[in-house]
Structure formats: structure tokens, C-alpha cells
PDB file of N, CA and C in Angstrom:
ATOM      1  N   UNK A   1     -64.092 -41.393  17.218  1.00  0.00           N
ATOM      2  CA  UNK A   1     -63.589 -42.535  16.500  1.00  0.00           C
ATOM      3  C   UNK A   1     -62.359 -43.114  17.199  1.00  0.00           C
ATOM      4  N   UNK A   2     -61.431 -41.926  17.820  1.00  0.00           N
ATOM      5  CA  UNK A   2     -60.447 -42.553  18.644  1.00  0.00           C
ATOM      6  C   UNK A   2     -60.893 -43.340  19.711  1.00  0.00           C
ATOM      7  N   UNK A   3     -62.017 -42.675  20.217  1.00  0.00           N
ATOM      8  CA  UNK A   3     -61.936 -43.757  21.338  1.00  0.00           C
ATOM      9  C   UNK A   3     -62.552 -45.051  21.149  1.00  0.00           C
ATOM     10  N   UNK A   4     -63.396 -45.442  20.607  1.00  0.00           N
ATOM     11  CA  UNK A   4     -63.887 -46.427  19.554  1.00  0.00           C
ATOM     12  C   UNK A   4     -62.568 -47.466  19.657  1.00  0.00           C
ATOM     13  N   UNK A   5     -62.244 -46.834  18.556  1.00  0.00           N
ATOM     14  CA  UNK A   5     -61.114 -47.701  18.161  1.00  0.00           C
ATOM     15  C   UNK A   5     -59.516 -48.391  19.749  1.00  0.00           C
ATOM     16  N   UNK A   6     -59.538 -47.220  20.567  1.00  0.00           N
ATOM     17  CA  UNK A   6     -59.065 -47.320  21.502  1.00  0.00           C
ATOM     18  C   UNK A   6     -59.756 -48.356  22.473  1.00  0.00           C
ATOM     19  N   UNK A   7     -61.190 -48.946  22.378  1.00  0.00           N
ATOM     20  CA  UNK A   7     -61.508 -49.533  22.993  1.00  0.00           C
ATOM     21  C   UNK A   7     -61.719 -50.681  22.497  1.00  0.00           C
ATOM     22  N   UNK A   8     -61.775 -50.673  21.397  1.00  0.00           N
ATOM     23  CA  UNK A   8     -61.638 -52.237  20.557  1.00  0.00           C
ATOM     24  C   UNK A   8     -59.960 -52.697  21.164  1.00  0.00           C
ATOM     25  N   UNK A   9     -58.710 -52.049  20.677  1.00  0.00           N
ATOM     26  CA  UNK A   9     -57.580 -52.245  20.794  1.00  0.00           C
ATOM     27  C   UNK A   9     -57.666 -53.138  22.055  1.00  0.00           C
ATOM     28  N   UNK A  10     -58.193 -51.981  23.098  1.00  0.00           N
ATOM     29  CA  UNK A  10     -57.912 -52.300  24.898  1.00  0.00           C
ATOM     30  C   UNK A  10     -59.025 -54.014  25.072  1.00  0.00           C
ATOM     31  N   UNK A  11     -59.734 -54.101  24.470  1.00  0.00           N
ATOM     32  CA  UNK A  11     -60.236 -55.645  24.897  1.00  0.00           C
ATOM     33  C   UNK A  11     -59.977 -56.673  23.802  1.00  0.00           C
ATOM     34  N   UNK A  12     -59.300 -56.082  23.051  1.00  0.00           N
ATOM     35  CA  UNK A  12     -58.725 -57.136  21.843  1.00  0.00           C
ATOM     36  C   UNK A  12     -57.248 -57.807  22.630  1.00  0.00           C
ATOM     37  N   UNK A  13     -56.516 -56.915  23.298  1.00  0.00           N
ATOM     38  CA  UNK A  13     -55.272 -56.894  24.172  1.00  0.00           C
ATOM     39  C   UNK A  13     -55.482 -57.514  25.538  1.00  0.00           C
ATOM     40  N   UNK A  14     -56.373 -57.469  26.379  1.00  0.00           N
ATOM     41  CA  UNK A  14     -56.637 -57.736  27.456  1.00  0.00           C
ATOM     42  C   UNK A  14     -56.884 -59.348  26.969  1.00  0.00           C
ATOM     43  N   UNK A  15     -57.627 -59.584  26.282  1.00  0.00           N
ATOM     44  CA  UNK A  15     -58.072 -61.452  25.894  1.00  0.00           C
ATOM     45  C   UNK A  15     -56.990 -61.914  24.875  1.00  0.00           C
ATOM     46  N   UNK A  16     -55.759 -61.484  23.811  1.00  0.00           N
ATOM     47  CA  UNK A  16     -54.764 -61.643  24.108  1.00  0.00           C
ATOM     48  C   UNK A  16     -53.941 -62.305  25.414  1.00  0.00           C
ATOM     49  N   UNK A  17     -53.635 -61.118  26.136  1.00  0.00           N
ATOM     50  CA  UNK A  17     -52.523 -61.391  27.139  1.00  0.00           C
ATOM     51  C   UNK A  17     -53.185 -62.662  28.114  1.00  0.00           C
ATOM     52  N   UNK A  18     -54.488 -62.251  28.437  1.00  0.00           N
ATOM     53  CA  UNK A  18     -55.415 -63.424  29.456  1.00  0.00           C
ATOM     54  C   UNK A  18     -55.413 -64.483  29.087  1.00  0.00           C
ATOM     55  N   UNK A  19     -55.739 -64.600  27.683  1.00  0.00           N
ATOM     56  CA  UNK A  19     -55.532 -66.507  27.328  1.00  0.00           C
ATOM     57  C   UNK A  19     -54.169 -66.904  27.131  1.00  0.00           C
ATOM     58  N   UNK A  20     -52.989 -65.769  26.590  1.00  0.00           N
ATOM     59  CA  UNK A  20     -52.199 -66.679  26.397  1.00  0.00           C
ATOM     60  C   UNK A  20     -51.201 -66.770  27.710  1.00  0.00           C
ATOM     61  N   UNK A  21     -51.496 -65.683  28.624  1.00  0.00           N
ATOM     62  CA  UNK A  21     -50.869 -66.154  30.041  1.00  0.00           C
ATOM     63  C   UNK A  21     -51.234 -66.744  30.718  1.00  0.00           C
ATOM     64  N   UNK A  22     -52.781 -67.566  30.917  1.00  0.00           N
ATOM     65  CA  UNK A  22     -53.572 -68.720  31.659  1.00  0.00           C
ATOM     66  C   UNK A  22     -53.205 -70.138  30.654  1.00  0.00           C
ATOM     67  N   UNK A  23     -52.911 -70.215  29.118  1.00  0.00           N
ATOM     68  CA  UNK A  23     -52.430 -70.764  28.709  1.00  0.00           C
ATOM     69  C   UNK A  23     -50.995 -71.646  29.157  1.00  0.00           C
ATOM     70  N   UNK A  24     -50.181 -70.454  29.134  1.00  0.00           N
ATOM     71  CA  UNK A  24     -48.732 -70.500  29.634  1.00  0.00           C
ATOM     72  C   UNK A  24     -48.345 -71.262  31.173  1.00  0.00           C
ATOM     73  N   UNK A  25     -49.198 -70.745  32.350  1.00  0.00           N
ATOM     74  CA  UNK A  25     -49.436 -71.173  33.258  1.00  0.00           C
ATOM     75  C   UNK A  25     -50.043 -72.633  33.690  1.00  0.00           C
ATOM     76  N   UNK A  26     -50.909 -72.770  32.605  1.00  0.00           N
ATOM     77  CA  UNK A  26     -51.466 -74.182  32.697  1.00  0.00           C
ATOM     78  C   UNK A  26     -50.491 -75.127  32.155  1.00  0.00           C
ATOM     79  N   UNK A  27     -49.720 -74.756  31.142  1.00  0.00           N
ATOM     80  CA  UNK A  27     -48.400 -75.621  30.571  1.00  0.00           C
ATOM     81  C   UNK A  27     -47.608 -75.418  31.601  1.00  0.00           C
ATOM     82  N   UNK A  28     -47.442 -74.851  32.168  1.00  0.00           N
ATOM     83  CA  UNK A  28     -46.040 -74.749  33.221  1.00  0.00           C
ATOM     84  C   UNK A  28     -46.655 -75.410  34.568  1.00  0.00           C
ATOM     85  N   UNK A  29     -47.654 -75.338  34.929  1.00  0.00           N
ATOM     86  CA  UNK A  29     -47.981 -75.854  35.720  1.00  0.00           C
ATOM     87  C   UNK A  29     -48.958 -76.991  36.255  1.00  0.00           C
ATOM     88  N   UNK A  30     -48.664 -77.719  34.873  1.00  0.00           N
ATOM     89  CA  UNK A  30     -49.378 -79.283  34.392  1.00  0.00           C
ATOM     90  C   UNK A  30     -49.457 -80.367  35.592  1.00  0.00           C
ATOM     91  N   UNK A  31     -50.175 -80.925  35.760  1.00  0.00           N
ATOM     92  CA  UNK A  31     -50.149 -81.943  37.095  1.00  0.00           C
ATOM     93  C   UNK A  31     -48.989 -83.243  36.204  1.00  0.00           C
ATOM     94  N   UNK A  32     -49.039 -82.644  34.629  1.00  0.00           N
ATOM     95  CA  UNK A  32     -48.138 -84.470  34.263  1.00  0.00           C
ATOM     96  C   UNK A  32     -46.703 -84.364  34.454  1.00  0.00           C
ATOM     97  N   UNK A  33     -45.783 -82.720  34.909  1.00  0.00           N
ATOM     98  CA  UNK A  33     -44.281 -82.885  35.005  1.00  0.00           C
ATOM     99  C   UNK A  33     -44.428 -83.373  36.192  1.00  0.00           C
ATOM    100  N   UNK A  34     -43.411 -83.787  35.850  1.00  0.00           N
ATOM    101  CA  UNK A  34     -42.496 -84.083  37.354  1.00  0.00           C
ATOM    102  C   UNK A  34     -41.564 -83.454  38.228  1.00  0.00           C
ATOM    103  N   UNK A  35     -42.257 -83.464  39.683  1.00  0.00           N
ATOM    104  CA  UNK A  35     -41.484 -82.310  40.484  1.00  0.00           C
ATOM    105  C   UNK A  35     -40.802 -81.428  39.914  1.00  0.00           C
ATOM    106  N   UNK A  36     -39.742 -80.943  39.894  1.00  0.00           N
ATOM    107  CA  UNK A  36     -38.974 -80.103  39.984  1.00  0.00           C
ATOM    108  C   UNK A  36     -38.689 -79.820  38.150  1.00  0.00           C
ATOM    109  N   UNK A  37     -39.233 -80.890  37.554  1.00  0.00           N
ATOM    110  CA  UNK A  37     -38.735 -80.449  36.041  1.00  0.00           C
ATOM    111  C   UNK A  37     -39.445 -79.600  34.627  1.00  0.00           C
ATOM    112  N   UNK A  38     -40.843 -79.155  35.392  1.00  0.00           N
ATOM    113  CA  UNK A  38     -41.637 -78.080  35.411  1.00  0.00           C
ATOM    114  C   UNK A  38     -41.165 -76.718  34.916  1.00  0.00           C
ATOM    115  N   UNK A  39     -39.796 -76.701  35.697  1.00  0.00           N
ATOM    116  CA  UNK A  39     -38.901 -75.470  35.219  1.00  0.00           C
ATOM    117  C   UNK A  39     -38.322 -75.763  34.103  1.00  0.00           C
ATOM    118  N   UNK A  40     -37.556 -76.479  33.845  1.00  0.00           N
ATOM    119  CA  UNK A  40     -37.141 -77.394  32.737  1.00  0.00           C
ATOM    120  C   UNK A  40     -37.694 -76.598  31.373  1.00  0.00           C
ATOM    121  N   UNK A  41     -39.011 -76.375  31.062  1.00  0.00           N
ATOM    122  CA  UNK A  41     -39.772 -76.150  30.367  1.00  0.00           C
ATOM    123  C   UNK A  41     -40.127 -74.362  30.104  1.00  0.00           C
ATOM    124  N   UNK A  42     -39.503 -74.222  30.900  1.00  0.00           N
ATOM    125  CA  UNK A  42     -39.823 -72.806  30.959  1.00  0.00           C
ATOM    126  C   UNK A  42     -39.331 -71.939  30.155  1.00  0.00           C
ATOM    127  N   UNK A  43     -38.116 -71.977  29.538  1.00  0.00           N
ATOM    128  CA  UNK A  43     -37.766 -71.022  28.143  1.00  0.00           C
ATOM    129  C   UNK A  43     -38.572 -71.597  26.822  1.00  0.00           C
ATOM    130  N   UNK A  44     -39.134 -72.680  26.672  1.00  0.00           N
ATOM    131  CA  UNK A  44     -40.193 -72.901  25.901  1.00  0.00           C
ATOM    132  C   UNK A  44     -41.642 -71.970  25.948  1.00  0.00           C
ATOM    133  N   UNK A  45     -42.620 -72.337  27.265  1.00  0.00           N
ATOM    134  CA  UNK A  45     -43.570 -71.261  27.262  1.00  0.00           C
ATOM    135  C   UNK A  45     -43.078 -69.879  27.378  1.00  0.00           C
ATOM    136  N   UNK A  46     -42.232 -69.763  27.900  1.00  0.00           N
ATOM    137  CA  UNK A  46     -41.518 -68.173  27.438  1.00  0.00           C
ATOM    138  C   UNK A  46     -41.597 -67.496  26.210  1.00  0.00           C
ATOM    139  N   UNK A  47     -41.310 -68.284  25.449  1.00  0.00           N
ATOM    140  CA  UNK A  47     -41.010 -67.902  23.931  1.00  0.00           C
ATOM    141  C   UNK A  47     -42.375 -68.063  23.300  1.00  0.00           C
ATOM    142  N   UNK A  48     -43.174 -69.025  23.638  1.00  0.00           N
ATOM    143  CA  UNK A  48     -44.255 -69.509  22.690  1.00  0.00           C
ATOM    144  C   UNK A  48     -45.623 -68.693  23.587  1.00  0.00           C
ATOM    145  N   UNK A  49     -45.609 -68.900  24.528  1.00  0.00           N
ATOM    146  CA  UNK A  49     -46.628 -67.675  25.010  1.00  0.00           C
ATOM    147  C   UNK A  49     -46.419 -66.277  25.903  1.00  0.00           C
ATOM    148  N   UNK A  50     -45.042 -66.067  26.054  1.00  0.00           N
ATOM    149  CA  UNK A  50     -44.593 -65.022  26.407  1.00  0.00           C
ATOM    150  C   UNK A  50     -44.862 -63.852  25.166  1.00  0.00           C
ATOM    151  N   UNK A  51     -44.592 -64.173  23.577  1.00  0.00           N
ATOM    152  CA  UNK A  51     -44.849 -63.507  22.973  1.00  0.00           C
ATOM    153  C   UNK A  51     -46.096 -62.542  22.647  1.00  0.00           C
ATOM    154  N   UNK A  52     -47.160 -63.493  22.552  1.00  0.00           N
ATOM    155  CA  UNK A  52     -48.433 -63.240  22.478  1.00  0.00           C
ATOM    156  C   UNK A  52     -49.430 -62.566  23.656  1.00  0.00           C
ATOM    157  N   UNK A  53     -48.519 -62.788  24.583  1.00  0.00           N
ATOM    158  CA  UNK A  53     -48.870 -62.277  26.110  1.00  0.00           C
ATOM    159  C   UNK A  53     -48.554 -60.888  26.285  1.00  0.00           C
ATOM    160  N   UNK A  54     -46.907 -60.495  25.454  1.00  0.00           N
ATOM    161  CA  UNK A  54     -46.775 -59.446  25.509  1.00  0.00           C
ATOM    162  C   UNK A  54     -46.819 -58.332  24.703  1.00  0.00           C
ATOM    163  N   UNK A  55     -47.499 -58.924  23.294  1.00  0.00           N
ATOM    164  CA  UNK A  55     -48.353 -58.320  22.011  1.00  0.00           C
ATOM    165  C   UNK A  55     -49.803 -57.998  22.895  1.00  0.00           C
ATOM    166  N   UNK A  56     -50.823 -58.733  23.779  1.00  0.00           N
ATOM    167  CA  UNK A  56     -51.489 -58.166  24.596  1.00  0.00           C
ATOM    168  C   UNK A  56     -51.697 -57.382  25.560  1.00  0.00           C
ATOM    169  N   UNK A  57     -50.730 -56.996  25.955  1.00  0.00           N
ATOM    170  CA  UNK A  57     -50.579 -56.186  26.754  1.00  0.00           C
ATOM    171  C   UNK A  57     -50.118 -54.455  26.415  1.00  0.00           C
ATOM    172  N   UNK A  58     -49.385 -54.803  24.837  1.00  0.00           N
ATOM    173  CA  UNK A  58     -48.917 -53.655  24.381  1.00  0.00           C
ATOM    174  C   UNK A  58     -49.846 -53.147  23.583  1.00  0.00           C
ATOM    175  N   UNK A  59     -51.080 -54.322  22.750  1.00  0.00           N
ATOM    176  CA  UNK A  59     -52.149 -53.464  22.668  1.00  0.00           C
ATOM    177  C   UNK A  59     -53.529 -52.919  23.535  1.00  0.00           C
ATOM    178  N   UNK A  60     -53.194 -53.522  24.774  1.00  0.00           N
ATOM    179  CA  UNK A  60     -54.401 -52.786  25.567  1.00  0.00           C
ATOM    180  C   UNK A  60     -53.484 -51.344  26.259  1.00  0.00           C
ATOM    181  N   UNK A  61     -52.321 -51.526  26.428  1.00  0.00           N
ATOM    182  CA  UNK A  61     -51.689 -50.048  26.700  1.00  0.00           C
ATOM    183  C   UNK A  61     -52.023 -49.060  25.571  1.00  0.00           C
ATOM    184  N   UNK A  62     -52.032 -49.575  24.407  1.00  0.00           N
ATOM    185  CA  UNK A  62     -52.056 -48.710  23.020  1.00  0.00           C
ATOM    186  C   UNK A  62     -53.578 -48.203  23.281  1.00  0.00           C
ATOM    187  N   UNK A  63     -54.560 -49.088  23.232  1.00  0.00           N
ATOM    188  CA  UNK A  63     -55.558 -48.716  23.482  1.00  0.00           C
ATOM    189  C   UNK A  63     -56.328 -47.739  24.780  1.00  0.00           C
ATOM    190  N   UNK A  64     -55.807 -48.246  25.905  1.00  0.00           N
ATOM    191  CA  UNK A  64     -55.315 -47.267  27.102  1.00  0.00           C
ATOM    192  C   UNK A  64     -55.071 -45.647  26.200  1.00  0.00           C
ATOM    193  N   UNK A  65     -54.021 -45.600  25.485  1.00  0.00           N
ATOM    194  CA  UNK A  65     -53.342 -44.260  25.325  1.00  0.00           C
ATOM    195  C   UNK A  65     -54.242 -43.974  24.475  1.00  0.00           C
ATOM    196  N   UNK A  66     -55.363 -44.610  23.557  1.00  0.00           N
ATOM    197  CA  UNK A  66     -55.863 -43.973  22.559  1.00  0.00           C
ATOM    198  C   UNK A  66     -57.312 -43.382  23.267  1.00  0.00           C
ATOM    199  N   UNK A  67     -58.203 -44.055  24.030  1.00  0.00           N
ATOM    200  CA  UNK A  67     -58.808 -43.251  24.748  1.00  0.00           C
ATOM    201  C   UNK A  67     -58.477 -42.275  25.564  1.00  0.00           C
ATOM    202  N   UNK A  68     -57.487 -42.062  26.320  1.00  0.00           N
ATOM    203  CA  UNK A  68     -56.909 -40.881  27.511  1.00  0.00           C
ATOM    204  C   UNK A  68     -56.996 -39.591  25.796  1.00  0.00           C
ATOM    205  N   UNK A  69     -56.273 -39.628  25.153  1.00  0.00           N
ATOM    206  CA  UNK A  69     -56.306 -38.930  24.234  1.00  0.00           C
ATOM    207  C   UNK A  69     -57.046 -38.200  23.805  1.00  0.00           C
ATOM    208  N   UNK A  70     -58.299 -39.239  23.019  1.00  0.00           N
ATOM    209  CA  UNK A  70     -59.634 -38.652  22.540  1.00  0.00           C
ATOM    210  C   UNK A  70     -60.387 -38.018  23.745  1.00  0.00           C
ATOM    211  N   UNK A  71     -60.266 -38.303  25.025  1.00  0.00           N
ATOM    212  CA  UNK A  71     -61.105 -37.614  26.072  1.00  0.00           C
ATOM    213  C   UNK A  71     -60.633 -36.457  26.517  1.00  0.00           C
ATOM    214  N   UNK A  72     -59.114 -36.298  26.040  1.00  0.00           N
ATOM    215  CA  UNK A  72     -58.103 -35.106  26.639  1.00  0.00           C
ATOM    216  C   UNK A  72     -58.450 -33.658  25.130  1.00  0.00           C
ATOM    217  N   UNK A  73     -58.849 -34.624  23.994  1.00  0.00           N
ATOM    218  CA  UNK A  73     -59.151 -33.167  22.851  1.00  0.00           C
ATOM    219  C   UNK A  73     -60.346 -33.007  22.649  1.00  0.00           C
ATOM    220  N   UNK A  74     -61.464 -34.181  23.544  1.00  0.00           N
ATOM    221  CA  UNK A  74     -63.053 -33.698  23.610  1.00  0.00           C
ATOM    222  C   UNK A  74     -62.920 -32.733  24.552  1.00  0.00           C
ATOM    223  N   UNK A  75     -61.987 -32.712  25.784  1.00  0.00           N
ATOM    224  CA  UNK A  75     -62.194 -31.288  26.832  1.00  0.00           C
ATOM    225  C   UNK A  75     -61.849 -30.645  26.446  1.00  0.00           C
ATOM    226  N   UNK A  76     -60.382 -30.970  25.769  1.00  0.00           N
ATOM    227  CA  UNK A  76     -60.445 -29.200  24.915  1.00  0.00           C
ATOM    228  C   UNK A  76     -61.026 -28.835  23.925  1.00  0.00           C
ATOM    229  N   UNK A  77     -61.669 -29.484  22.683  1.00  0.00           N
ATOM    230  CA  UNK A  77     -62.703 -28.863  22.502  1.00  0.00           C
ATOM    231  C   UNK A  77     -63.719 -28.217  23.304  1.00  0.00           C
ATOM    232  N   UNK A  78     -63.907 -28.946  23.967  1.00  0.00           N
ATOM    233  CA  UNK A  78     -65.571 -28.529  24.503  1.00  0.00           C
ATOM    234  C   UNK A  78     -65.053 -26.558  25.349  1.00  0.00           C
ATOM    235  N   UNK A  79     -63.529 -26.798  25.914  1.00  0.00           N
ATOM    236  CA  UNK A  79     -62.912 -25.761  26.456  1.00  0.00           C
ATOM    237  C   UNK A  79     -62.837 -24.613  25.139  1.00  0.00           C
ATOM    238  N   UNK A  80     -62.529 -24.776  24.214  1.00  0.00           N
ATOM    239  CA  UNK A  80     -62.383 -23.777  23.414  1.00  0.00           C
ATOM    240  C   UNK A  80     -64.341 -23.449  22.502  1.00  0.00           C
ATOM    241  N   UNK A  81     -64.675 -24.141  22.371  1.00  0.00           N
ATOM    242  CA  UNK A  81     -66.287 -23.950  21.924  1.00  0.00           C
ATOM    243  C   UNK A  81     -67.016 -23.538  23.171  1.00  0.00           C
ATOM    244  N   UNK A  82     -66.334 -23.501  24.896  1.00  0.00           N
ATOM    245  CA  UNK A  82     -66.877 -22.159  25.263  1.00  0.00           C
ATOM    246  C   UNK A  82     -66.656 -21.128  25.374  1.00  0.00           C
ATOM    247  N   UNK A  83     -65.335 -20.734  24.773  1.00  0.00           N
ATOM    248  CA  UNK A  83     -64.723 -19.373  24.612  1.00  0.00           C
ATOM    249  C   UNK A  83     -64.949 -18.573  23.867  1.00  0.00           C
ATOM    250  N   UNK A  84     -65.610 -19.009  22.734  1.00  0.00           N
ATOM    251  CA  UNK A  84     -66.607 -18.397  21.726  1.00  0.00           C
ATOM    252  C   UNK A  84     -67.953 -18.223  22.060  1.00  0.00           C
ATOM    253  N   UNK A  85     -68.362 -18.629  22.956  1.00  0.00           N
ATOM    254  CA  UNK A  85     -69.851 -18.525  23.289  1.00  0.00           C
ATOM    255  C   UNK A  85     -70.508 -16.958  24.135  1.00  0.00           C
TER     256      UNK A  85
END
């Protein structure tokens, strides 16, 4: 079930962070600013898709840690159900 759930997390997080940092990028890097004022703009997408970018990323790490987990107490199960055998 952990890992299940660890793998929902990890591609719920990954399309998170992917849209809202191709998002972010496409605002920052609009063909309509003008030269140099592109930057200008930048503590705006910071805030408005920096957030959500980095709520994605902290749940595909979460999810990351929740599979390593469930695969680390299926070996030890499987390690201790042959010690009884």
C-alpha cells in the first residue's frame, strides 16, 4: 500500500513541478517583454509559480521516500520469513 501510494504522490509531484515550472518559464520568457525587462517580472513568477513548483517537487521526494521504504521492509520481510523456514 506504501508503495502504491508512494507512487501516486511521485507522479502527482512530478506534473505539479513540470507544469508549473514550464508555466513560469513561458511567463518569463514571453516573446511580448521587452529586452531586458523580462527580469523585471521575476519576483512575481517566483512567488506565483515558484510555489507550486516547489509543493511538486516536495511531493515527488515524499513519494521517492515512500517507495525506497516499502521495498526496504518487503526485503526484510522476505529476510526474516526465511529464517523461519
Amino acid at each position: 500500500m506504501k508503495q502504491l501510494l508512494g507512487g501516486i504522490l511521485l507522479a502527482v509531484g512530478i506534473l505539479i513541478a513540470g507544469a508549473s515550472g514550464l508555466c513560469s518559464l513561458w511567463i518569463l520568457f514571453s516573446p511580448g517583454s521587452a529586452g531586458g525587462a523580462q527580469f523585471s517580472i521575476l519576483p512575481l513568477v517566483l512567488l506565483i509559480g515558484g510555489l507550486p513548483c516547489a509543493l511538486g517537487v516536495v511531493l515527488a521526494f515524499g513519494g521517492r521516500t515512500l517507495i525506497r521504504r516499502a521495498r526496504e521492509e518487503r526485503g526484510n520481510a522476505d529476510d526474516i520469513a526465511d529464517t523461519f523456514q
